[in-house]
N, C-alpha and C. Protein backbone atom coordinates (compact mmCIF):
# COMPACT_ATOMS: atom_id res chain seq x y z
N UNK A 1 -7.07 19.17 -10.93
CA UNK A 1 -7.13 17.94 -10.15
C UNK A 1 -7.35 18.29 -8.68
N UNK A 2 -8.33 17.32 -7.95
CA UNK A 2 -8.73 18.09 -7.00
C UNK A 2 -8.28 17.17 -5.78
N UNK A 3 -7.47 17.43 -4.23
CA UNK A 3 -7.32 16.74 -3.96
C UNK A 3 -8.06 15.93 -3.01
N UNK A 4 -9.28 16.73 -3.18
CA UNK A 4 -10.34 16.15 -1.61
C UNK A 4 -10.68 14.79 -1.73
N UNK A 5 -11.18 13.76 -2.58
CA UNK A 5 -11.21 12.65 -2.30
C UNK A 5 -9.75 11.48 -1.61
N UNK A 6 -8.41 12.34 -1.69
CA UNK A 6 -7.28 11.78 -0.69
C UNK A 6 -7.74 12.19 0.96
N UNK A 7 -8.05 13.72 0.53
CA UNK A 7 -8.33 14.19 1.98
C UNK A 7 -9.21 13.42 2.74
N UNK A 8 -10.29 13.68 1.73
CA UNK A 8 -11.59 13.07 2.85
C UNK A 8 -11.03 11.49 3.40
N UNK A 9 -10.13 10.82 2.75
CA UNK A 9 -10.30 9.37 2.98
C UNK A 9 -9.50 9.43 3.99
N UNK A 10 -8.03 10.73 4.10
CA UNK A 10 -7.14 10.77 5.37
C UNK A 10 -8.14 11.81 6.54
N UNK A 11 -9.17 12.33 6.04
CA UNK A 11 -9.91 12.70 7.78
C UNK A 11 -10.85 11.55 8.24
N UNK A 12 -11.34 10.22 7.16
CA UNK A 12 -11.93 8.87 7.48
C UNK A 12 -10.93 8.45 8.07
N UNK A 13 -9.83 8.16 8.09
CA UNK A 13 -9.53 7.42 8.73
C UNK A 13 -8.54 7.64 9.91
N UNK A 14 -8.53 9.22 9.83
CA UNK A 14 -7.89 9.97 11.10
C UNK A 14 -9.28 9.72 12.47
N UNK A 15 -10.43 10.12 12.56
CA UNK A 15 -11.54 9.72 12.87
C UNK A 15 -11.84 8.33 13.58
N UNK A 16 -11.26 7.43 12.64
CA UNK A 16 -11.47 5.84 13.16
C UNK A 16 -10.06 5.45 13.50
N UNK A 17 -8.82 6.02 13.90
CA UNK A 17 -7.58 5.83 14.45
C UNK A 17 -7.79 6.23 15.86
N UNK A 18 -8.91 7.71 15.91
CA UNK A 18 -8.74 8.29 17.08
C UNK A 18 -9.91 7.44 18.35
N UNK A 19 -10.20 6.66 17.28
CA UNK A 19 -11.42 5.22 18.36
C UNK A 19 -10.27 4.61 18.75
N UNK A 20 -10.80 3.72 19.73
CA UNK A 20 -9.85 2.21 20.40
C UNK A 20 -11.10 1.33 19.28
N UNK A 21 -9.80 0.31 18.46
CA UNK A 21 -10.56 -0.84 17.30
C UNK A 21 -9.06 -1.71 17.43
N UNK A 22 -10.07 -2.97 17.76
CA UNK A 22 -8.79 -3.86 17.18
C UNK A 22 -8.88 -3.96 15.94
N UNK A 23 -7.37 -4.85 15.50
CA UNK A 23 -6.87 -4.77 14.23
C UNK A 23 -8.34 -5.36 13.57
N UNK A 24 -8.89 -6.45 13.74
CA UNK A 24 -10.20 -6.43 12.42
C UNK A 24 -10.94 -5.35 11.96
N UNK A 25 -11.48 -4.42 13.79
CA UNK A 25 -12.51 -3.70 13.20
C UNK A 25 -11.61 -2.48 12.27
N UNK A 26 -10.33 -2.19 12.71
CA UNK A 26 -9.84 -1.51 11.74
C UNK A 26 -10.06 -1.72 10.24
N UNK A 27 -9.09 -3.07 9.85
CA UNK A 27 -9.49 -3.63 8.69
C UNK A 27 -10.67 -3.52 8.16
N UNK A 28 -11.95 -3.79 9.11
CA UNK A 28 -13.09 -3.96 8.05
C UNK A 28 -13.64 -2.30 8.26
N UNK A 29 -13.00 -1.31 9.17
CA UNK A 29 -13.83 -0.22 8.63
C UNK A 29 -12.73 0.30 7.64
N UNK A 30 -11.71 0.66 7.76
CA UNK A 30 -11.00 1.16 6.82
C UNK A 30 -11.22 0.81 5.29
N UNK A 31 -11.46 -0.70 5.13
CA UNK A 31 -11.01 -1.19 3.62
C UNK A 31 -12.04 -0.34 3.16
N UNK A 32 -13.76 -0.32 3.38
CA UNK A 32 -14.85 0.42 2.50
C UNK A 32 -14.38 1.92 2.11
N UNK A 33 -13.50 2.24 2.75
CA UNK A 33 -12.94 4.09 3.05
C UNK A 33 -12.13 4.22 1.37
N UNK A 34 -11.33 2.81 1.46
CA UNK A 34 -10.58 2.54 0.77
C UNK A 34 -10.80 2.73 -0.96
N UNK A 35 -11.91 1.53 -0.86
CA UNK A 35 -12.35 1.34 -2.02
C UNK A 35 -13.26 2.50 -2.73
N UNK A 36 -13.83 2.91 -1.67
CA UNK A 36 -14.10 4.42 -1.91
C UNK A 36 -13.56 5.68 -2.95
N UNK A 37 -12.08 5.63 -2.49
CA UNK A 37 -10.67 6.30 -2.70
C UNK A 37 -10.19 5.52 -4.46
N UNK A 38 -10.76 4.29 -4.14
CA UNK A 38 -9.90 3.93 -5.67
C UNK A 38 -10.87 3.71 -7.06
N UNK A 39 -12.23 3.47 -6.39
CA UNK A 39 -13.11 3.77 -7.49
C UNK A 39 -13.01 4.70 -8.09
N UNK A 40 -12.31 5.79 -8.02
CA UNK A 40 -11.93 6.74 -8.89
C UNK A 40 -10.34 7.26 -8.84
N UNK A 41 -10.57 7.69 -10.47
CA UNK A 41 -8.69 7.91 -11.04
C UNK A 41 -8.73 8.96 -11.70
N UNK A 42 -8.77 10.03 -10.32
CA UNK A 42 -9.38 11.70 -10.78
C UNK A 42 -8.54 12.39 -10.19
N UNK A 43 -7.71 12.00 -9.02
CA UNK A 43 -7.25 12.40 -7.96
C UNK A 43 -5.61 12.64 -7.91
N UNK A 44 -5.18 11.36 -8.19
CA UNK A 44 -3.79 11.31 -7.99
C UNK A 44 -2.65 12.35 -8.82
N UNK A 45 -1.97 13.28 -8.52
CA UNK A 45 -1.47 14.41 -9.08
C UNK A 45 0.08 13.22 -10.02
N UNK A 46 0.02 13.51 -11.01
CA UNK A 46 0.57 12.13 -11.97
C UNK A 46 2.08 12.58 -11.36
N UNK A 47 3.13 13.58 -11.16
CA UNK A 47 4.41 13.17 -10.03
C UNK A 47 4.22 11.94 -9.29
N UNK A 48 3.03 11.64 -8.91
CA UNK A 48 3.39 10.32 -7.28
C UNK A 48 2.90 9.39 -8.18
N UNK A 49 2.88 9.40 -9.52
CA UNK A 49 2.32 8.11 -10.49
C UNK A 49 3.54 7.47 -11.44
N UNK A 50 4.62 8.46 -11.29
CA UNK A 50 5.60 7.91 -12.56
C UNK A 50 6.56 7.00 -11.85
N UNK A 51 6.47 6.03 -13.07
CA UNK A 51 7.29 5.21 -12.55
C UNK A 51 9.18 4.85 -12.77
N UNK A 52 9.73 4.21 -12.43
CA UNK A 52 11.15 4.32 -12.21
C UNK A 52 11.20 2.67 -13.58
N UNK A 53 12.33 3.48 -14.21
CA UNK A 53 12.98 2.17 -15.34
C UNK A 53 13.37 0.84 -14.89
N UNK A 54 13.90 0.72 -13.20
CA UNK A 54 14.42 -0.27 -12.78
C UNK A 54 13.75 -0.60 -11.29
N UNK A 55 13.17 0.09 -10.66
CA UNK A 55 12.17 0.01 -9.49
C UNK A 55 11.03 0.37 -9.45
N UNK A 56 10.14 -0.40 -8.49
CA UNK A 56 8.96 0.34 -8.08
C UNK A 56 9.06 1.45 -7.28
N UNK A 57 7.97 2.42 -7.27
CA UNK A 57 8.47 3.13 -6.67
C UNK A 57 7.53 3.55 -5.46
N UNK A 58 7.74 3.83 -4.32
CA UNK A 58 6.22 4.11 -3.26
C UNK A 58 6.38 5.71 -2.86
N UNK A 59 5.60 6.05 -3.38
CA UNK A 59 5.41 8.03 -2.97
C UNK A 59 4.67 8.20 -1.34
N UNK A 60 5.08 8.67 -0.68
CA UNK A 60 4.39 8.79 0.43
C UNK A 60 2.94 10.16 -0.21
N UNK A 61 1.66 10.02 0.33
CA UNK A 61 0.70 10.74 0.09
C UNK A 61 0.37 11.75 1.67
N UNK A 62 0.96 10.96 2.78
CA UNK A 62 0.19 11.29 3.86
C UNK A 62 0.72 10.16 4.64
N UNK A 63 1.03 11.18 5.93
CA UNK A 63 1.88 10.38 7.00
C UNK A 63 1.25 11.11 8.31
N UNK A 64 0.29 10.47 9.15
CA UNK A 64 -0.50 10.93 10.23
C UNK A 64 0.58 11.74 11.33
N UNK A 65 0.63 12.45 12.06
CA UNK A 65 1.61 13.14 12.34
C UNK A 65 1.66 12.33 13.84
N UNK A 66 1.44 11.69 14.22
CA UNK A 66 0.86 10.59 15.22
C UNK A 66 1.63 9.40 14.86
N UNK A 67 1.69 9.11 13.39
CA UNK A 67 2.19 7.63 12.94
C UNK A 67 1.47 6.78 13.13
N UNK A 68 0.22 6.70 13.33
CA UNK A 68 -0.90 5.68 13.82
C UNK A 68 -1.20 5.24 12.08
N UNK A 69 -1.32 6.10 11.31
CA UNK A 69 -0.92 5.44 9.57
C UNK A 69 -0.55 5.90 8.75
N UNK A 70 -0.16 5.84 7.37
CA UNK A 70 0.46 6.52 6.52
C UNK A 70 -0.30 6.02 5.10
N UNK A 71 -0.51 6.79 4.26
CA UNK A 71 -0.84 6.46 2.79
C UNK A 71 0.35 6.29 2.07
N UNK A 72 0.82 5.51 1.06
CA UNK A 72 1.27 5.49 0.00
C UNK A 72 0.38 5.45 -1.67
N UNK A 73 1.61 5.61 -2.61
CA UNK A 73 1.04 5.20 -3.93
C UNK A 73 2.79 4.24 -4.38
N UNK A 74 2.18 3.23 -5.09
CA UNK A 74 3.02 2.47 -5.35
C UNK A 74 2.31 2.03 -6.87
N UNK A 75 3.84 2.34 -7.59
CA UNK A 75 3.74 2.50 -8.70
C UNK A 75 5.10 1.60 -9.04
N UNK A 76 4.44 0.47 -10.14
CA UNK A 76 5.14 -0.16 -10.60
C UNK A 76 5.18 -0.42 -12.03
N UNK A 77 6.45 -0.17 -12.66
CA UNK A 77 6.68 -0.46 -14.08
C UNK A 77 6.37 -1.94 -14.91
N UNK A 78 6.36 -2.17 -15.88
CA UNK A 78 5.81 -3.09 -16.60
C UNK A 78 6.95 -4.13 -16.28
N UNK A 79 6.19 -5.23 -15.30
CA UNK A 79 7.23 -6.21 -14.86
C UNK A 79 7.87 -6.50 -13.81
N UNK A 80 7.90 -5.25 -12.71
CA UNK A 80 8.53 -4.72 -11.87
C UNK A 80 7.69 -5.66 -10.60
N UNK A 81 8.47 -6.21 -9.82
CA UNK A 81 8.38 -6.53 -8.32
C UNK A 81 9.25 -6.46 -7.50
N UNK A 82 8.60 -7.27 -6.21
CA UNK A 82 9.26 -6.72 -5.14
C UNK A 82 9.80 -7.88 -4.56
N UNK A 83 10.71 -8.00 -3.45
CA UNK A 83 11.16 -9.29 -3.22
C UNK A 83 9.99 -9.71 -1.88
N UNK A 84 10.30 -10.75 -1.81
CA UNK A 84 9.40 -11.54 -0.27
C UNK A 84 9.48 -10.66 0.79
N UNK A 85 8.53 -10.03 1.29
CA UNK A 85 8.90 -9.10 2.30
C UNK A 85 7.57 -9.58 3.06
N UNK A 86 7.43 -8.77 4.38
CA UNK A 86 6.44 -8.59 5.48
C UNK A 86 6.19 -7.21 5.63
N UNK A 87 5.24 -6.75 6.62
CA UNK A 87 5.04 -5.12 7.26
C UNK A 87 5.18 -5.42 8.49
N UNK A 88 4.67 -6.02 9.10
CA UNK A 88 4.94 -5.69 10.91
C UNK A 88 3.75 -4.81 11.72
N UNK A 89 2.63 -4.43 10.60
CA UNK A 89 1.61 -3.88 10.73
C UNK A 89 0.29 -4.00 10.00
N UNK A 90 -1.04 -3.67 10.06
CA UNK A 90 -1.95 -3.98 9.28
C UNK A 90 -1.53 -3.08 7.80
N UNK A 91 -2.33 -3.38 6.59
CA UNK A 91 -2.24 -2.72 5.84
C UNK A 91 -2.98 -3.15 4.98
N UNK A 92 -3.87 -2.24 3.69
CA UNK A 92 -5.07 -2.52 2.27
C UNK A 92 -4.24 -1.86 1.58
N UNK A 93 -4.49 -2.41 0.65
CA UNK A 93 -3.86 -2.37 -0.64
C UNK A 93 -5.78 -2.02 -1.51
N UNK A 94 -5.16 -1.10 -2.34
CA UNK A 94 -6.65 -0.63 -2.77
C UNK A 94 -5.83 -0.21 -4.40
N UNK A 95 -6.63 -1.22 -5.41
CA UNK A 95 -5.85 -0.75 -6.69
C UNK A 95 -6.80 0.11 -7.83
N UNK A 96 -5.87 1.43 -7.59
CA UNK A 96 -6.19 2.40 -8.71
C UNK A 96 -6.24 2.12 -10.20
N UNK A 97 -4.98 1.86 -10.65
CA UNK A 97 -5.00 1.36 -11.70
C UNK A 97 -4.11 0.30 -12.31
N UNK A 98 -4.58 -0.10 -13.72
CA UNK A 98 -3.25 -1.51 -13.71
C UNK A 98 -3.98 -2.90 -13.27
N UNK A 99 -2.92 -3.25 -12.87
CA UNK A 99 -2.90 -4.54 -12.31
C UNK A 99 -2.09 -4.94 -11.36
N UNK A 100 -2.46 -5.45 -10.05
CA UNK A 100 -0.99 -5.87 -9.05
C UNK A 100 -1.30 -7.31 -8.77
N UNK A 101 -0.42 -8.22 -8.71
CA UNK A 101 -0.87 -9.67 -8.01
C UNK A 101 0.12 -9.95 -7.01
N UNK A 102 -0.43 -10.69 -5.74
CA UNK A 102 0.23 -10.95 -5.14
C UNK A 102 0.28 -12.26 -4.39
N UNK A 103 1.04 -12.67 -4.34
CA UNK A 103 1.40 -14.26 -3.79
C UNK A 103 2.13 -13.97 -2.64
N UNK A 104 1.12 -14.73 -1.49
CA UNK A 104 1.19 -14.83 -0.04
C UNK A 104 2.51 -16.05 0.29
N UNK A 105 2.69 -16.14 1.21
CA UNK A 105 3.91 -17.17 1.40
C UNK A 105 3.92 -17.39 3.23
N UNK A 106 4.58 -18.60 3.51
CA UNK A 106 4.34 -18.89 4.67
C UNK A 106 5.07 -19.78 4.92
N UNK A 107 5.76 -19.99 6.38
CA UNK A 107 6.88 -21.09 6.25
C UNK A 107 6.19 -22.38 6.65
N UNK A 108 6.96 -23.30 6.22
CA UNK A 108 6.99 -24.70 5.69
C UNK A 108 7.99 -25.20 6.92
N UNK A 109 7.85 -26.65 7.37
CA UNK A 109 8.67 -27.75 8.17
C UNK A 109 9.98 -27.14 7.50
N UNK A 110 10.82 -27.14 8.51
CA UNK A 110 12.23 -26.79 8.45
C UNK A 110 12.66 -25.18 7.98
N UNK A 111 11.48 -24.44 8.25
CA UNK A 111 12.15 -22.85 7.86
C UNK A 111 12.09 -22.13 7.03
N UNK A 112 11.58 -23.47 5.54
CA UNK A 112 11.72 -22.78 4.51
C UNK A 112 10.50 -21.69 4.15
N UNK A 113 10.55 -20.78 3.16
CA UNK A 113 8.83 -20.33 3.25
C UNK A 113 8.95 -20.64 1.53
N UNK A 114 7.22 -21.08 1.36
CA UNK A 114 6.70 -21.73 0.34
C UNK A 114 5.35 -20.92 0.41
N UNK A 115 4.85 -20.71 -1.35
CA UNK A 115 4.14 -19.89 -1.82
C UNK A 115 2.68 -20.65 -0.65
N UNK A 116 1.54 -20.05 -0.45
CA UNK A 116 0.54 -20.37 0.45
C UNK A 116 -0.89 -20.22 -0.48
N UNK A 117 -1.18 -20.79 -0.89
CA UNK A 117 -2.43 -20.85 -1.62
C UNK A 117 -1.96 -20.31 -2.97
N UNK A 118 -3.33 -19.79 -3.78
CA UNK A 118 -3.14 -19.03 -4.94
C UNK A 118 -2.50 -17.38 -4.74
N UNK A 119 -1.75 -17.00 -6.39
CA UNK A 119 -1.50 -15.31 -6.20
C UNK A 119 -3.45 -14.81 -6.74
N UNK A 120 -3.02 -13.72 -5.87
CA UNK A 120 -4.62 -12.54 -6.11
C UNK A 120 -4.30 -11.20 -6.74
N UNK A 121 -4.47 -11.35 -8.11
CA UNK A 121 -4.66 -10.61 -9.04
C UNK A 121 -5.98 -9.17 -8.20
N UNK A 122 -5.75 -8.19 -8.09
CA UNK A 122 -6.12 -7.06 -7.84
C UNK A 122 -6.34 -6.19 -9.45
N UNK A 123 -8.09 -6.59 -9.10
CA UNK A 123 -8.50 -4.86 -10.10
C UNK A 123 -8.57 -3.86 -9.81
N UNK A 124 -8.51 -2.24 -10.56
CA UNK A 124 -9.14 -1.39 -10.50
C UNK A 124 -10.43 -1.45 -9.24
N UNK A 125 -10.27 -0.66 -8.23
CA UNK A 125 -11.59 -0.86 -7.41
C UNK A 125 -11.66 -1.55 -6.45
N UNK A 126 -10.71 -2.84 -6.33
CA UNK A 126 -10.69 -3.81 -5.49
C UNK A 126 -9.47 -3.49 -4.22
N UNK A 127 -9.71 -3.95 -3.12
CA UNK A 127 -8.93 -3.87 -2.01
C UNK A 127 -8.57 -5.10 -1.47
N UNK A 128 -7.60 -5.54 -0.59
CA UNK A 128 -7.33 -6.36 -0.29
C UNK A 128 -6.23 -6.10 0.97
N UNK A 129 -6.49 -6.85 2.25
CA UNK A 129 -5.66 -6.53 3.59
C UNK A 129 -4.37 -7.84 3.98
N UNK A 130 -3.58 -6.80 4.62
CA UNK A 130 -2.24 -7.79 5.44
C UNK A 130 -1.98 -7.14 6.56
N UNK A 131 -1.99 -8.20 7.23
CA UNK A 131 -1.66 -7.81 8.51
C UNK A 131 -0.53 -9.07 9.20
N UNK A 132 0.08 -8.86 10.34
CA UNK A 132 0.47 -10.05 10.89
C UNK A 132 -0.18 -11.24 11.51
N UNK A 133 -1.31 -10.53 11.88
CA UNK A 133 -2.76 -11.95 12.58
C UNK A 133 -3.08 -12.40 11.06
N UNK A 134 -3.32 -12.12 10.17
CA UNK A 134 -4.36 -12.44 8.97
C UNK A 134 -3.15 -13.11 7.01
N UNK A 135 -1.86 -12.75 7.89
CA UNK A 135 -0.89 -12.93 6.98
C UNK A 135 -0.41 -11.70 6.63
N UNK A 136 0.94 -11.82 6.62
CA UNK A 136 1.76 -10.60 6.14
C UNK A 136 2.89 -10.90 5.55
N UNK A 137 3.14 -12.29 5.25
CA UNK A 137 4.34 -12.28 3.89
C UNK A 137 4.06 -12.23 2.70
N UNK A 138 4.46 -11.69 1.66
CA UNK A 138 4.18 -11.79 0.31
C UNK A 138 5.25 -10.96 -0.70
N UNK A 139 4.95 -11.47 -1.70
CA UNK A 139 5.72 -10.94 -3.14
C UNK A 139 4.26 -10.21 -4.04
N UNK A 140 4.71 -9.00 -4.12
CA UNK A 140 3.77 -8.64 -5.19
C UNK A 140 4.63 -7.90 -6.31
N UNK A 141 3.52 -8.00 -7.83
CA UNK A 141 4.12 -7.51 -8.53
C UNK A 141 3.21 -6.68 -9.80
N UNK A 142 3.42 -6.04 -10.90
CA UNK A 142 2.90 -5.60 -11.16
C UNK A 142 2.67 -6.53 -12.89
N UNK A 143 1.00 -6.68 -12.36
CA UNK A 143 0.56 -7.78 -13.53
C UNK A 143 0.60 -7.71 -14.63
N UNK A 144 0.67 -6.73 -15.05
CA UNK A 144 1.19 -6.29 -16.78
C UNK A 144 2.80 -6.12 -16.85
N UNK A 145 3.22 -6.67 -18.26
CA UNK A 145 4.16 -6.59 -18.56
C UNK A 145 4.74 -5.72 -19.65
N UNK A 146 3.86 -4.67 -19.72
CA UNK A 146 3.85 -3.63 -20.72
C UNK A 146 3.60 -2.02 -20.27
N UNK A 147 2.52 -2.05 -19.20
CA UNK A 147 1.98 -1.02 -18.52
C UNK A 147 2.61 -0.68 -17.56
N UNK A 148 2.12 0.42 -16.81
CA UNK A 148 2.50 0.77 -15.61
C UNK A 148 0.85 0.71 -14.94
N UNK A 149 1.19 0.06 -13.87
CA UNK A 149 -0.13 -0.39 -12.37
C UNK A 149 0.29 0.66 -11.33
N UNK A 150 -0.65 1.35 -10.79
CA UNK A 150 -0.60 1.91 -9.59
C UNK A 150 -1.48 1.52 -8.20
N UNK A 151 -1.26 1.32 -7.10
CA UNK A 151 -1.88 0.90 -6.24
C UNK A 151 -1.77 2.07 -4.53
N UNK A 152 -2.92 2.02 -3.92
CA UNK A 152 -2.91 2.71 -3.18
C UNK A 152 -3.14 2.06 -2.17
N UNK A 153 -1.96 1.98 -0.68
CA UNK A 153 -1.61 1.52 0.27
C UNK A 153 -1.80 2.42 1.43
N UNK A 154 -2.65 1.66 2.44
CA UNK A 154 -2.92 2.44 3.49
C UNK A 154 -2.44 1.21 4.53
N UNK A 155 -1.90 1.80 5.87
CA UNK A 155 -0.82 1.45 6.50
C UNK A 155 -0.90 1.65 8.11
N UNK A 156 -0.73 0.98 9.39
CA UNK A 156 -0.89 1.40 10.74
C UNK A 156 0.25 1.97 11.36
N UNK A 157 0.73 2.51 10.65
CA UNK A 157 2.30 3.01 10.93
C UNK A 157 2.86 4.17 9.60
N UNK A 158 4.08 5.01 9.61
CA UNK A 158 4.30 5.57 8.93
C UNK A 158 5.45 3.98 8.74
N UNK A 159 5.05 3.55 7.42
CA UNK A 159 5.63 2.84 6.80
C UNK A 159 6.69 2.55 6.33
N UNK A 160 7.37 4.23 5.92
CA UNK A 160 8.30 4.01 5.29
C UNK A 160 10.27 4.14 6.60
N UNK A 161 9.30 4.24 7.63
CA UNK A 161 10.03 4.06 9.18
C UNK A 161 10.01 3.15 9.50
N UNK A 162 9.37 1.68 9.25
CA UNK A 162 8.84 0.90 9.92
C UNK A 162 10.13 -0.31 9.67
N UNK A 163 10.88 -0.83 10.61
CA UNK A 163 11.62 -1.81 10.61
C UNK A 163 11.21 -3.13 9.84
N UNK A 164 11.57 -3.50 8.56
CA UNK A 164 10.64 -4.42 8.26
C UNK A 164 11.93 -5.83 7.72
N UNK A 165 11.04 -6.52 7.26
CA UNK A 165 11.80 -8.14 6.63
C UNK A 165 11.52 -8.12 4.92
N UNK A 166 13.28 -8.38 4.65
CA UNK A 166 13.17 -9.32 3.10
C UNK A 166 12.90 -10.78 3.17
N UNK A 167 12.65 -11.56 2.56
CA UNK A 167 12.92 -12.82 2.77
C UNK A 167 13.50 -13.95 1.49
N UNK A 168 14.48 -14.77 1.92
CA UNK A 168 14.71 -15.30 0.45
C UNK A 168 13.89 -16.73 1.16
N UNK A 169 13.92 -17.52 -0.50
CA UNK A 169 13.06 -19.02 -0.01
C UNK A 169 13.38 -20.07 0.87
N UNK A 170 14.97 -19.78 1.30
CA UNK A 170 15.37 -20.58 2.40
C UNK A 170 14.62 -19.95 3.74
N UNK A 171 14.05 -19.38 3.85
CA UNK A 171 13.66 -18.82 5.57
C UNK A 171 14.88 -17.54 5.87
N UNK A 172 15.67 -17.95 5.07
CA UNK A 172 16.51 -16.44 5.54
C UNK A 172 16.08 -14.91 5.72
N UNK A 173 16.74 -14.18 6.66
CA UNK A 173 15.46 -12.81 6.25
C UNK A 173 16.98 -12.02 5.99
N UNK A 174 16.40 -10.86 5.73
CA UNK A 174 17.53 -9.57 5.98
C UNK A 174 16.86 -8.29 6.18
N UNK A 175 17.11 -7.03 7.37
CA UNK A 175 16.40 -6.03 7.40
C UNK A 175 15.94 -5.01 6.55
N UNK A 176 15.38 -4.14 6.54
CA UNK A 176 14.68 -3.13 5.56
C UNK A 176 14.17 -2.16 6.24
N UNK A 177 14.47 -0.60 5.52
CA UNK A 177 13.57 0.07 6.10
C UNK A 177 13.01 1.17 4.72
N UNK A 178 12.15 1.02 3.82
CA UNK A 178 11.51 1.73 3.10
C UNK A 178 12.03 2.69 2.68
N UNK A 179 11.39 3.35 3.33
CA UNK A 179 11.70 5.00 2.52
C UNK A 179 10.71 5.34 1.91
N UNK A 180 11.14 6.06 1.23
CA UNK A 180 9.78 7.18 0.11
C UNK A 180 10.13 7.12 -1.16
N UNK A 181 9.90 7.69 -2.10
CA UNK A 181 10.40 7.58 -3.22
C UNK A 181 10.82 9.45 -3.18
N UNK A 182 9.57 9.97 -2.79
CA UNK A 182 9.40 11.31 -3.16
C UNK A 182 10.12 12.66 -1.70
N UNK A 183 10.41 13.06 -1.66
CA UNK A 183 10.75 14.18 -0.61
C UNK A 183 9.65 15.14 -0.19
N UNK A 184 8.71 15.47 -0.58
CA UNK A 184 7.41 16.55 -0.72
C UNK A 184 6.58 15.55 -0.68
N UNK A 185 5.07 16.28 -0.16
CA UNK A 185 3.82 15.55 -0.04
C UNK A 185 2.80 16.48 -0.48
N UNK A 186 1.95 15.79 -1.04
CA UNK A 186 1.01 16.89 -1.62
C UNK A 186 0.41 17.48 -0.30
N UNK A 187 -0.20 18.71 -0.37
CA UNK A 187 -0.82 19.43 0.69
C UNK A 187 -2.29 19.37 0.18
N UNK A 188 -2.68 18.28 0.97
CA UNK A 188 -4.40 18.36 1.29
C UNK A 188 -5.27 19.14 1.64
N UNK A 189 -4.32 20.58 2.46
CA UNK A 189 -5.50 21.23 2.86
C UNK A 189 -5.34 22.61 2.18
N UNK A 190 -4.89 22.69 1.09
CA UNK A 190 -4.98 23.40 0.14
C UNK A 190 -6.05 23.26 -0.42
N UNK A 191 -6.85 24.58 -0.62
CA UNK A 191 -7.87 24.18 -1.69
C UNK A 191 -8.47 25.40 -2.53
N UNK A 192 -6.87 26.02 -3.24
CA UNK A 192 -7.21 27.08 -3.71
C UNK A 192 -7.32 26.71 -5.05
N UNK A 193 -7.00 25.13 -5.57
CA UNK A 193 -6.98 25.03 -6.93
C UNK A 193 -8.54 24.45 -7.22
N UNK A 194 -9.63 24.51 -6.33
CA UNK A 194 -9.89 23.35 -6.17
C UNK A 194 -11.43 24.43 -6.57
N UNK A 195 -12.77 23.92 -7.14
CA UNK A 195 -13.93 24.65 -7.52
C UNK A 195 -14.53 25.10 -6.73
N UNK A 196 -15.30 26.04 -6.12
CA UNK A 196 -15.98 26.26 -5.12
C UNK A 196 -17.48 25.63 -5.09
């Protein structure tokens, strides 16, 4: 398993961090980088793929040493979601495999927050962005109830540092701060396993 298609997508987008882009042109150059990265399921070393009996779980892949962004893999068991949360930063969601859907949310007269349009079912291949200008509340979950879905999250921040919000449906919030699932990160610039 080879890991250069993670690499190449973390020196794409080390490259376009080290430009001045506001948050769109980020968004719209990053997501193609993205989808790039998930059109294929060649890559991911299956440790940052297994999933947990009672949680999802998010493996850190790559954390810019800058913090300007971070990759995850988020891997969720058959059934498994997450509660109403936000990021506090841009972020694509780019799905490897599975299925993820997610339902956006937004507050309502008096505080409350109420689901905001339709949930968006994510294929294989497909990407999709949050940010705080463009929306950043949501519940996602993993669309099969049998399988395990994996999805690959790219991030304007090391994420799993990032001060963030739960939310229940009254408008209430409560704090959060991530984490990793995993302690180790694969090493990208290894490439002794890798063909010449």
């Amino acid at each position: 398993m080879s890991n250069s298609p993670l690499r190449d997508f973390v020196v794409a987008v080390t490259h376009l961090v080290d430009q001045p882009h506001t948050e769109p042109e980020i968004l719209a150059a990053v997501g193609p980088e993205l989808a790039k990265l998930v059109a294929r399921d060649d890559w991911l070393p299956d440790e940052l793929a297994q999933p947990h009996p009672q949680f999802y779980r998010q493996y850190l892949l790559h954390a810019d040493p800058l913090e300007r962004f971070s990759v995850v893999s988020f891997v969720w068991g058959p059934g498994q979601r997450t509660p109403i949360h936000d990021h506090q930063v841009w972020g694509l969601i780019g799905m490897l495999r599975g299925q993820e859907t997610a339902q956006p949310f937004g507050f309502a007269a008096g505080g409350r927050l109420q689901a905001q349009g339709d949930a968006v079912t994510l294929q294989p291949g497909q990407v999709e962005a949050v940010s705080p200008s463009i929306g950043d509340i949501h519940q996602v979950s993993n669309a099969w109830a049998d399988h395990t879905s994996v999805s690959i999250h790219v991030y304007g921040a090391n994420i799993g540092a990032v001060h963030r919000w739960t939310y229940a449906e009254d408008g209430s919030r409560k704090p959060f701060v991530s984490g990793y699932s995993n302690t180790s990160v694969p090493n990208l610039w290894d490439r002794s396993k890798e063909n010449p």
